[in-house]
N, C-alpha and C. Protein backbone atom coordinates (compact mmCIF):
# COMPACT_ATOMS: atom_id res chain seq x y z
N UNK A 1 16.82 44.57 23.10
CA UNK A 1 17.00 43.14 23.14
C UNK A 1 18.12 42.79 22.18
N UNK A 2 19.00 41.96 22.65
CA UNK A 2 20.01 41.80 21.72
C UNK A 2 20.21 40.17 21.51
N UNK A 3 20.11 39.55 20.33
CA UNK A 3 20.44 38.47 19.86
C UNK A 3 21.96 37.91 19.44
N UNK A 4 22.51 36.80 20.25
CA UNK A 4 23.15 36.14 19.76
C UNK A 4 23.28 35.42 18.37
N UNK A 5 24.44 35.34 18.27
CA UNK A 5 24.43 33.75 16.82
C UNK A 5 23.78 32.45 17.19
N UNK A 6 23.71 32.07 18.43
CA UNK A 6 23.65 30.90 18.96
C UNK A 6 22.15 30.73 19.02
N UNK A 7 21.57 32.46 19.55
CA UNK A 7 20.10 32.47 19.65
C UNK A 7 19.26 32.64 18.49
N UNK A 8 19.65 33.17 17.23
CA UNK A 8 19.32 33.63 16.18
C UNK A 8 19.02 32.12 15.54
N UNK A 9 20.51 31.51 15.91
CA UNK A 9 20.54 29.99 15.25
C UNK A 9 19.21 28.91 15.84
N UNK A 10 19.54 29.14 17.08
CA UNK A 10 18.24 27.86 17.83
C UNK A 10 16.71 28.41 17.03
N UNK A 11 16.90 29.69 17.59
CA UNK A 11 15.10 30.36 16.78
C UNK A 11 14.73 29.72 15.21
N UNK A 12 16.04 29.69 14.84
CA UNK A 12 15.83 29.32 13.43
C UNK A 12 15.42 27.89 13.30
N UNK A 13 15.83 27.12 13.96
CA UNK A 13 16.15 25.40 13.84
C UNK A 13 14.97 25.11 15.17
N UNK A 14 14.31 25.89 15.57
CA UNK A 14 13.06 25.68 15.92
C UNK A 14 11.54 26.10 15.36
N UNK A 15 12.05 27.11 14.20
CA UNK A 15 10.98 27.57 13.63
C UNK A 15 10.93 26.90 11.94
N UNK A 16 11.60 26.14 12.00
CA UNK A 16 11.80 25.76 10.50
C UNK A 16 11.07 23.87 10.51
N UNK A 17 10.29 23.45 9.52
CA UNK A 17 10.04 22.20 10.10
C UNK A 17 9.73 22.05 8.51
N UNK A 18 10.47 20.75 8.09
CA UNK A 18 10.40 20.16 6.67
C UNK A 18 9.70 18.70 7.01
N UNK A 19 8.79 18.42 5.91
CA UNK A 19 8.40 17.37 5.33
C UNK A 19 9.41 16.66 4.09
N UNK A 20 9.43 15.62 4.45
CA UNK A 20 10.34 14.74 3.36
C UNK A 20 9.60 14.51 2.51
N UNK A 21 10.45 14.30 1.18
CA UNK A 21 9.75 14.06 -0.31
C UNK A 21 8.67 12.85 0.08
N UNK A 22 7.39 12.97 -0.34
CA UNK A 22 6.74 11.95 -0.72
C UNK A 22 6.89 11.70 -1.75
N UNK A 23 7.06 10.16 -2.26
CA UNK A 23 6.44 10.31 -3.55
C UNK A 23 5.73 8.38 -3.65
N UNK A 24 5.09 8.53 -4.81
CA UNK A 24 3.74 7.44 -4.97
C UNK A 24 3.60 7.40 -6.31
N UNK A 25 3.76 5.83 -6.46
CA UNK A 25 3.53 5.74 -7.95
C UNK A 25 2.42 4.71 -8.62
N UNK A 26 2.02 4.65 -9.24
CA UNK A 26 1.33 3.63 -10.18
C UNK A 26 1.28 3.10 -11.19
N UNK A 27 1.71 1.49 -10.97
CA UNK A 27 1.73 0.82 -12.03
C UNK A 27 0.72 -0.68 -12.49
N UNK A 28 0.37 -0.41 -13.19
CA UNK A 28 -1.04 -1.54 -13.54
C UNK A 28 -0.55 -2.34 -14.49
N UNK A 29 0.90 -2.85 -14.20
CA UNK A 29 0.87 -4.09 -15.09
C UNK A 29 1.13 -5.10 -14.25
N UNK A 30 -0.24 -6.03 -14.93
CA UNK A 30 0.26 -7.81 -14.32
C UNK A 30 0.95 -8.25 -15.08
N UNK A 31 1.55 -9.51 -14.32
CA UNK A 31 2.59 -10.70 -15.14
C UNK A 31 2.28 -10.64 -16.31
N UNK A 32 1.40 -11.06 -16.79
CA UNK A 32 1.21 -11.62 -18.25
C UNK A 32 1.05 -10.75 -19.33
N UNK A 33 1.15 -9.23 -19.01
CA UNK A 33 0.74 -8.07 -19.70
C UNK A 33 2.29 -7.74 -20.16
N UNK A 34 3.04 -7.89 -18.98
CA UNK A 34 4.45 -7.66 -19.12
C UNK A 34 5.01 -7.49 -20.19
N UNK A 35 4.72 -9.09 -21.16
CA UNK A 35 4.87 -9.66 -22.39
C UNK A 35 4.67 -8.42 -23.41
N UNK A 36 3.40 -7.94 -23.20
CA UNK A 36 3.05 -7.31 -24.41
C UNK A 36 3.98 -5.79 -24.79
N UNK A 37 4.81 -5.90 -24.83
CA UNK A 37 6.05 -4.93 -25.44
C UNK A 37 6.10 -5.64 -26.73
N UNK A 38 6.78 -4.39 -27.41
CA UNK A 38 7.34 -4.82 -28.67
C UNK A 38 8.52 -6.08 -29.05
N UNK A 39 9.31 -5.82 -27.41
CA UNK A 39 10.25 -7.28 -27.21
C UNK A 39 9.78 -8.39 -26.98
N UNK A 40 8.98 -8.37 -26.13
CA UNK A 40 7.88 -9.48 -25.86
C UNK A 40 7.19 -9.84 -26.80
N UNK A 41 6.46 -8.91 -27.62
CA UNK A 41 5.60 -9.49 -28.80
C UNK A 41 6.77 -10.30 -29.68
N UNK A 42 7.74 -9.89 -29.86
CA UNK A 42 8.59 -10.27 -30.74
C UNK A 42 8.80 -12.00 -30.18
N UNK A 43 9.68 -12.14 -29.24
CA UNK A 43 10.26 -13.09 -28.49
C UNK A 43 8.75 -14.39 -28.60
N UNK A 44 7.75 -13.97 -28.39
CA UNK A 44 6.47 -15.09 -28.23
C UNK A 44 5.48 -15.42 -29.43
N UNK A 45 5.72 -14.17 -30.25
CA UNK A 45 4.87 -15.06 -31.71
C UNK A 45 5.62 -15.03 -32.81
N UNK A 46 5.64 -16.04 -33.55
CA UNK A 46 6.11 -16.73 -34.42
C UNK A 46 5.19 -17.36 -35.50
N UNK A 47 5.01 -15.92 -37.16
CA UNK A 47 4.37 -16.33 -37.77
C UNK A 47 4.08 -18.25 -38.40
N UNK A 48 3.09 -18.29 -38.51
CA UNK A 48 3.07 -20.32 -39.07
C UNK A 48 3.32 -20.84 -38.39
N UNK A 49 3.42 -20.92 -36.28
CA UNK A 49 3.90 -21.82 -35.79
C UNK A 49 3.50 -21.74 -34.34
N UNK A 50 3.34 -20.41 -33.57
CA UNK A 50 2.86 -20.40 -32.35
C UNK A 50 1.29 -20.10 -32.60
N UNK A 51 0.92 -21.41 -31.30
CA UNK A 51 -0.72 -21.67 -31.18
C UNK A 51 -1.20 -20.93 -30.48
N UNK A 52 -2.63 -20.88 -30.53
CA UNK A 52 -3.80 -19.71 -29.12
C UNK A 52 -3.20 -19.99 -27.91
N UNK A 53 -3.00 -21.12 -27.74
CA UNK A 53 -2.13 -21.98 -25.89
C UNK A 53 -1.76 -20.66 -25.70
N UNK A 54 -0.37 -20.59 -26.61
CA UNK A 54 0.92 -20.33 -26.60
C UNK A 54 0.47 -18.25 -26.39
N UNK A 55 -0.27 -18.44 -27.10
CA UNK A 55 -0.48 -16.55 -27.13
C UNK A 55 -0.73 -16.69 -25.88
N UNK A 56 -1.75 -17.06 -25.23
CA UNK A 56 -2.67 -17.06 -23.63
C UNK A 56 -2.06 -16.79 -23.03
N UNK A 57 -0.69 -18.12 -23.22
CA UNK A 57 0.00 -18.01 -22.20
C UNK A 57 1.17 -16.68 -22.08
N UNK A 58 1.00 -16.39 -22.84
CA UNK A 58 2.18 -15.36 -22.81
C UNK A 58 0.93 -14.06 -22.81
N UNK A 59 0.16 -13.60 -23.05
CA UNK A 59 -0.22 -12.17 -22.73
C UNK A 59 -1.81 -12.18 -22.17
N UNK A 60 -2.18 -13.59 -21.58
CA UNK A 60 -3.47 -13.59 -20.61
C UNK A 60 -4.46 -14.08 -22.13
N UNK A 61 -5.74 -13.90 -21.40
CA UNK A 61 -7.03 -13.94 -22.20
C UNK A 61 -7.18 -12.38 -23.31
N UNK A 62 -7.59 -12.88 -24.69
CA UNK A 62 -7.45 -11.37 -25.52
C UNK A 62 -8.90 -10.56 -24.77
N UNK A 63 -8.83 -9.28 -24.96
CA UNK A 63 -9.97 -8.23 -24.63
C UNK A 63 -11.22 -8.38 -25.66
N UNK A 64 -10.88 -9.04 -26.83
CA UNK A 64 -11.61 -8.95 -27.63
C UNK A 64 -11.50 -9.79 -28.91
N UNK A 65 -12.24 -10.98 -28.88
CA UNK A 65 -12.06 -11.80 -29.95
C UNK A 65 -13.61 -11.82 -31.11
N UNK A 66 -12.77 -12.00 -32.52
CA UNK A 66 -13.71 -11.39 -33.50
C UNK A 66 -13.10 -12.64 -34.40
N UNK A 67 -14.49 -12.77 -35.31
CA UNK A 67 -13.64 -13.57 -36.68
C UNK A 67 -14.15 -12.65 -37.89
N UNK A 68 -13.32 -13.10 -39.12
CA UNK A 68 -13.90 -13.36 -40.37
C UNK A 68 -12.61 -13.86 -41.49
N UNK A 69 -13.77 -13.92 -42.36
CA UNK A 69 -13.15 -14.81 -43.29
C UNK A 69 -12.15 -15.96 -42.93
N UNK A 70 -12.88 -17.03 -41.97
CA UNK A 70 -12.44 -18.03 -41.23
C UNK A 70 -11.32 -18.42 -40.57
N UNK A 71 -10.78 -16.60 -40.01
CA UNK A 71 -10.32 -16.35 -39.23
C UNK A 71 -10.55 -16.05 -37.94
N UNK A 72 -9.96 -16.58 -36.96
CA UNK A 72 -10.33 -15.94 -35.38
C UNK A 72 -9.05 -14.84 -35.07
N UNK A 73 -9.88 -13.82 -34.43
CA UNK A 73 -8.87 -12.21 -34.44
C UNK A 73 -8.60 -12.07 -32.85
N UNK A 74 -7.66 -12.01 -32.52
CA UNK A 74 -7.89 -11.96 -31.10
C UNK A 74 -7.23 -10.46 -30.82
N UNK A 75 -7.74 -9.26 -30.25
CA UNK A 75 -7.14 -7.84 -29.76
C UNK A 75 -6.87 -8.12 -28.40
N UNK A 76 -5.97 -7.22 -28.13
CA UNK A 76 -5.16 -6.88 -26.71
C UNK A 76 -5.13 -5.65 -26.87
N UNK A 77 -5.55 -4.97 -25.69
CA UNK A 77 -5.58 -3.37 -25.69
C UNK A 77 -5.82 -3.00 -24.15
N UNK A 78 -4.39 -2.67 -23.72
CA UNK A 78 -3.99 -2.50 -22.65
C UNK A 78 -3.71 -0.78 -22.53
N UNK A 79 -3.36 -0.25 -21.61
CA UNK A 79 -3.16 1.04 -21.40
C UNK A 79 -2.85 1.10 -19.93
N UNK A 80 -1.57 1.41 -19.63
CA UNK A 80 -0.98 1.67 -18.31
C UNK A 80 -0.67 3.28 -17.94
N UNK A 81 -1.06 3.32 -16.93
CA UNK A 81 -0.84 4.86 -16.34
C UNK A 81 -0.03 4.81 -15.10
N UNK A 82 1.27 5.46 -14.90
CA UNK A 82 2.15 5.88 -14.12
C UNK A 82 2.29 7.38 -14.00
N UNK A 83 2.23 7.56 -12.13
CA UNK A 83 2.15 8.48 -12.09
C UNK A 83 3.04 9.23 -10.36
N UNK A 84 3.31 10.48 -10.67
CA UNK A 84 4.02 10.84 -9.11
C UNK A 84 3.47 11.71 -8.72
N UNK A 85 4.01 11.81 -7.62
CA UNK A 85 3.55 12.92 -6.72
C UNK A 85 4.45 12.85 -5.65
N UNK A 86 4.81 14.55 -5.43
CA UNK A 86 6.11 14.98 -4.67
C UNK A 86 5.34 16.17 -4.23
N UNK A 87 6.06 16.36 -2.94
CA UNK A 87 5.14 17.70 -1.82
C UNK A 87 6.68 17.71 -1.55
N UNK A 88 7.03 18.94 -0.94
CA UNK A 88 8.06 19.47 -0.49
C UNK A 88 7.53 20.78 0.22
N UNK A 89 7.85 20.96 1.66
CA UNK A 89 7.29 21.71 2.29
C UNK A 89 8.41 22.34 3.55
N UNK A 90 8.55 23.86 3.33
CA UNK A 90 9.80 24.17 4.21
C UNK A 90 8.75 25.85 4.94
N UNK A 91 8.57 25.76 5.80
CA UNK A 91 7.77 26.78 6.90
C UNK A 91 8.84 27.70 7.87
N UNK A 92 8.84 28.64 7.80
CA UNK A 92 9.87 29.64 8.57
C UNK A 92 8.76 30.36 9.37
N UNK A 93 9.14 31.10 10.17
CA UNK A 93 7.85 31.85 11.34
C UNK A 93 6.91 33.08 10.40
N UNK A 94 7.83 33.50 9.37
CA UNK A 94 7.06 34.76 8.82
C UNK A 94 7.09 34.36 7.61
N UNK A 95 7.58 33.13 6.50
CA UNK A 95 8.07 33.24 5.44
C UNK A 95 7.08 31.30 5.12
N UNK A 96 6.23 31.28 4.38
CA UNK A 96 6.01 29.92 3.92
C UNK A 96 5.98 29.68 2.74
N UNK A 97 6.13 28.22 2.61
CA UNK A 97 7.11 27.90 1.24
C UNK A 97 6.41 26.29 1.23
N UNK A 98 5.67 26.30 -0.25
CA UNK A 98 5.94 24.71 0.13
C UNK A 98 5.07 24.61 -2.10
N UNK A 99 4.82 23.31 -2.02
CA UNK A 99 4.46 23.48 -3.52
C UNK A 99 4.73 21.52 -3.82
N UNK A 100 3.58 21.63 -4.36
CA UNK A 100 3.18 20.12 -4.81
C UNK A 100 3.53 19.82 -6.48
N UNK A 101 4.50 18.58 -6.80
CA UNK A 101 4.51 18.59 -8.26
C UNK A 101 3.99 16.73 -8.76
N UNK A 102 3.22 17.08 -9.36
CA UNK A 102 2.51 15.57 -10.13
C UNK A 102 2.92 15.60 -11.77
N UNK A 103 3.79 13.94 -11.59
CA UNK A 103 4.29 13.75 -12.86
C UNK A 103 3.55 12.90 -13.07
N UNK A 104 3.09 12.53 -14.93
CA UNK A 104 2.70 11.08 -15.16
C UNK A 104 2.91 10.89 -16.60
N UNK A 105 2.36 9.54 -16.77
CA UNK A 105 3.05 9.41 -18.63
C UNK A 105 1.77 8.56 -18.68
N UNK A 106 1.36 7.82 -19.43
CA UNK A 106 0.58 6.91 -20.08
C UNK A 106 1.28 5.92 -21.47
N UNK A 107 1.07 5.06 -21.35
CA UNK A 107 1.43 3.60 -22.34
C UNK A 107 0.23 2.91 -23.00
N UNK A 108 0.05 2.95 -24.10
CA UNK A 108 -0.97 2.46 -24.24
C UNK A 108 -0.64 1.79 -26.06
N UNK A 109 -0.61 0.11 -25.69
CA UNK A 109 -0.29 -0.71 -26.64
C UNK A 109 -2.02 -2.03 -26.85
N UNK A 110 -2.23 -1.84 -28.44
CA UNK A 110 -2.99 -2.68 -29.04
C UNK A 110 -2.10 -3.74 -30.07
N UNK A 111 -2.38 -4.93 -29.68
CA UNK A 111 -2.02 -6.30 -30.20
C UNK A 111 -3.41 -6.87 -31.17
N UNK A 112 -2.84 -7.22 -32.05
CA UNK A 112 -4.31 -7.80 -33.16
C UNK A 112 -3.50 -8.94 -33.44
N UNK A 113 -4.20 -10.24 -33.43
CA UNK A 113 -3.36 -11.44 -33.64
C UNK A 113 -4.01 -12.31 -34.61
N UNK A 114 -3.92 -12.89 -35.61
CA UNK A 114 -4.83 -13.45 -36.73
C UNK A 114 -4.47 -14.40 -36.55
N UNK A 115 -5.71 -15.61 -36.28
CA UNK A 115 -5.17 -17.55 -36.57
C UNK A 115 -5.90 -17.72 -37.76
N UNK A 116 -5.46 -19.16 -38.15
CA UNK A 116 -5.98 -19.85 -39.10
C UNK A 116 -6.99 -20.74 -38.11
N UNK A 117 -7.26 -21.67 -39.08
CA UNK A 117 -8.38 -22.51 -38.90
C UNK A 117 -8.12 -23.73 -37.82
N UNK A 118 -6.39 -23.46 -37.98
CA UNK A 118 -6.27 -24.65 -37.20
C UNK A 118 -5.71 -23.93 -35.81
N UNK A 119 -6.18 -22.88 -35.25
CA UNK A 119 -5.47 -22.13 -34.08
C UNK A 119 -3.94 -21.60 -34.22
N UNK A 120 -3.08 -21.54 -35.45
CA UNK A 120 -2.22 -20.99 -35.23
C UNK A 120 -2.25 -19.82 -35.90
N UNK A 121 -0.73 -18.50 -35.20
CA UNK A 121 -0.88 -17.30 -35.50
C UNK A 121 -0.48 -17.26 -37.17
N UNK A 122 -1.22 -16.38 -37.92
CA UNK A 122 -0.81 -16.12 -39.21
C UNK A 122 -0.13 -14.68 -39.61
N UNK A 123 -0.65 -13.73 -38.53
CA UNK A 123 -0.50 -12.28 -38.85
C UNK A 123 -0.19 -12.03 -37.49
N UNK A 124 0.56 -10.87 -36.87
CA UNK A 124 -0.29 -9.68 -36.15
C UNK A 124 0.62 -8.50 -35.95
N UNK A 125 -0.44 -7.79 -35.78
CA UNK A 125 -0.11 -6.06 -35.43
C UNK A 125 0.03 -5.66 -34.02
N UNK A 126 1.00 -4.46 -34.13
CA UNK A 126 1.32 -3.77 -32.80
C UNK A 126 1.20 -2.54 -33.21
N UNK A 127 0.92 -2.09 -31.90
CA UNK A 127 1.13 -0.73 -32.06
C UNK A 127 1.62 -0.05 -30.60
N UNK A 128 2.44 0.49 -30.25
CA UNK A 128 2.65 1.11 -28.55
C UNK A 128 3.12 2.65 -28.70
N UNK A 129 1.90 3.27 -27.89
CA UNK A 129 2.23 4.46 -27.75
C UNK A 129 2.35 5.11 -26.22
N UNK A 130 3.83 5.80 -26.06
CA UNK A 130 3.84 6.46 -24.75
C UNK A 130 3.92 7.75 -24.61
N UNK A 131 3.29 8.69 -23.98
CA UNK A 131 2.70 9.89 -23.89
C UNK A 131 2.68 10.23 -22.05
C-alpha cells in the first residue's frame, strides 16, 4: 500500500480534532465592595468628617458592628476568590494528548472603622491581602 502526501495529509486532518481553550472565571465583587481597596478606602473616609451615611454608602452594610468605650466599631471583611480553568485537548489516531490547568488567587481585605458618639469616622484600619 502506498501513501501519498495528499493522503497522509487528509488522514491526518481527519484524525486530529481540537477543543478550543475554555476558560471561566470568578468574581464575587458587588458594586459597593468595589470601594473597599486601599484606593477606595482612601478616596471615601475622611478622619473627623465622613458620617455612617457616608461609609454605607460607599462599602454596603458593615459584617459586623461592635462598640466600646462609646464607640460604635463597624468591620468589613470581605474575601474574593478568582479563579480559571483551561482544557486544551489535541487527539491523533494512536497518540493522545490533552491536560487541564486551574489557576486562582484569593483577596481578602478587613476594614475596622471607629465613630464617635455623634456617627462620625474617628479611626480606621485596613488590611488587604492577595494570595
Amino acid at each position: 500500500m502506498r501513501f501519498t502526501l495528499l493522503s497522509v495529509t487528509a488522514l491526518f486532518a481527519s484524525s486530529v480534532s481540537l477543543v478550543a481553550c475554555q476558560t471561566q472565571q470568578q468574581d464575587n465583587i458587588p458594586t459597593k465592595q468595589a470601594a473597599l481597596t486601599p484606593g477606595g478606602v482612601k478616596l471615601n473616609l475622611v478622619k473627623d468628617q465622613t458620617t455612617q451615611a457616608e461609609v454605607q454608602e460607599a462599602f454596603g452594610p458593615p459584617d459586623l458592628v461592635t462598640h466600646k468605650d462609646g464607640q460604635q466599631i463597624w468591620t468589613y471583611d470581605k474575601t474574593n476568590f478568582d479563579w480559571e480553568k483551561r482544557s486544551d485537548y489535541a487527539t491523533l489516531i494512536l497518540i493522545g494528548q490533552g491536560g487541564d490547568r486551574v489557576r486562582s488567587s484569593s483577596r481578602s481585605t478587613l476594614l475596622i472603622v471607629y465613630f464617635n458618639d455623634k456617627d462620625i469616622v474617628t479611626d480606621y484600619r485596613l488590611s488587604a491581602i492577595k494570595y
